[in-house]
Protein backbone atom coordinates (compact mmCIF):
# COMPACT_ATOMS: atom_id res chain seq x y z
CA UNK A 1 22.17 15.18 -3.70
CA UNK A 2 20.57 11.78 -4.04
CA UNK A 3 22.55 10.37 -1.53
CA UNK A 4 21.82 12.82 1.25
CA UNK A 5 17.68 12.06 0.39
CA UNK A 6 18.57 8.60 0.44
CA UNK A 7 19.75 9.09 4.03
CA UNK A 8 17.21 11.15 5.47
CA UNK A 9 14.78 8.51 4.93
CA UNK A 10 13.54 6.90 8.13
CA UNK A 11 14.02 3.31 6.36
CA UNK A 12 12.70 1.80 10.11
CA UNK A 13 9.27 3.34 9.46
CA UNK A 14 9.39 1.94 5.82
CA UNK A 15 9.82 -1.27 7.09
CA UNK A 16 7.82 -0.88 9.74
CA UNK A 17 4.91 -0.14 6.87
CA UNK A 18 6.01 -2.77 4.32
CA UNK A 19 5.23 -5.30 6.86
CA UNK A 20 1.77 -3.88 7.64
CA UNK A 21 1.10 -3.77 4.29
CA UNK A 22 2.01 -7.23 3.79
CA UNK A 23 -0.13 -9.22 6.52
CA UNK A 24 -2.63 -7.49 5.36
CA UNK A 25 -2.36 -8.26 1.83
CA UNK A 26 -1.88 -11.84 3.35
CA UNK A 27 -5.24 -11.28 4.50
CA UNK A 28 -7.01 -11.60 0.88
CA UNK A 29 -7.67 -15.25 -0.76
CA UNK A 30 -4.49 -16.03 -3.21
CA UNK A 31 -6.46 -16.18 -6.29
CA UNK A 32 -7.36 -12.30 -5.36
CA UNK A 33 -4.12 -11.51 -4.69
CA UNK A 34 -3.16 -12.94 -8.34
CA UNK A 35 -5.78 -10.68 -9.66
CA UNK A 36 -5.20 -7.67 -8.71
CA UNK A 37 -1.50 -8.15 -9.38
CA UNK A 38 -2.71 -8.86 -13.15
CA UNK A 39 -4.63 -5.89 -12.98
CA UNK A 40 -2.64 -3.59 -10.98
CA UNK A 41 0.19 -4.32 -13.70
CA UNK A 42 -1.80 -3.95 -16.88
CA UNK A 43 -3.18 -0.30 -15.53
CA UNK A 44 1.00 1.02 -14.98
CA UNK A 45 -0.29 2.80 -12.31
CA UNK A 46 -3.45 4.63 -14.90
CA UNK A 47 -6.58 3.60 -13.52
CA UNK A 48 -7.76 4.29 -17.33
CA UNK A 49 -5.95 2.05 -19.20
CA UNK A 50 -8.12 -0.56 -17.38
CA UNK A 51 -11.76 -1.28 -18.75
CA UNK A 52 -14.74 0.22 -16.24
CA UNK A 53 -15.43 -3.78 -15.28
CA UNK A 54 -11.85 -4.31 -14.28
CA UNK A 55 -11.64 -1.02 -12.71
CA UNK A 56 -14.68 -2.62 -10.68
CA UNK A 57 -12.76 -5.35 -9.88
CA UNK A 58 -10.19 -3.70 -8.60
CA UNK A 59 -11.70 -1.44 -6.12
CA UNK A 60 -13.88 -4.87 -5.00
CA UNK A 61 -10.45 -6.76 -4.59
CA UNK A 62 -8.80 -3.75 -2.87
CA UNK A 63 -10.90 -3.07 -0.70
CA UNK A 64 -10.51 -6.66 1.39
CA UNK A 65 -7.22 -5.12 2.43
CA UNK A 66 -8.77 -2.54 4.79
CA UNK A 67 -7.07 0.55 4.18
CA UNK A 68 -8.57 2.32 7.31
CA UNK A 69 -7.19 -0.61 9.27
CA UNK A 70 -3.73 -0.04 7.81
CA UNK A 71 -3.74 3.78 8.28
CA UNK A 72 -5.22 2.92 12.07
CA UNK A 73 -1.76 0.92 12.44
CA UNK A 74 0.40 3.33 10.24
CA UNK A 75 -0.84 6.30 12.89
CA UNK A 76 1.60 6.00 15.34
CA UNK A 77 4.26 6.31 12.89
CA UNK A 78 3.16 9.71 11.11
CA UNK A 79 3.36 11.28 14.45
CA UNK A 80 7.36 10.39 14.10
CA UNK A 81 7.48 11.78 10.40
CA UNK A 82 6.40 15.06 11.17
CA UNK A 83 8.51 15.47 14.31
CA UNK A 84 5.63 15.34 16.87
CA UNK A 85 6.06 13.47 20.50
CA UNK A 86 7.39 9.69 20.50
């Protein structure tokens, strides 16, 4: 069953959005980008296991990556997920 998932995944989009993700993570100054790594690690993915000032951090970091501006160039994608016009 796995397998058949595995192949149904449109790996050119994921590609497509691991490299958007990645300039723009680029985009942030490398001690940042150290930062929230440290942070984004310590937290496994629970924003509570972080203090309130680190969870402060974190949103201040994150938000230098611009998420509307990566969902703005993720759009034209979506429309092929969900079967719409090319």
């Amino acid at each position: 069953m796995f397998k058949m998932a595995r192949r149904k995944v449109p790996w050119i989009l994921v590609f497509e959005a691991a490299l958007a993700l990645r300039a723009r993570w680029n985009t942030l100054p490398r001690d940042d980008r150290r930062r929230l790594t440290v942070l984004a690690r310590k937290s496994r993915g629970n924003p509570m296991a972080l203090t309130s000032e680190e969870r402060r951090e974190f949103r201040r970091i994150a938000s230098g990556i611009d998420a509307m501006g990566l969902a703005r160039d993720l759009a034209p994608f979506g429309r092929r997920l969900r079967g719409g016009r090319h």
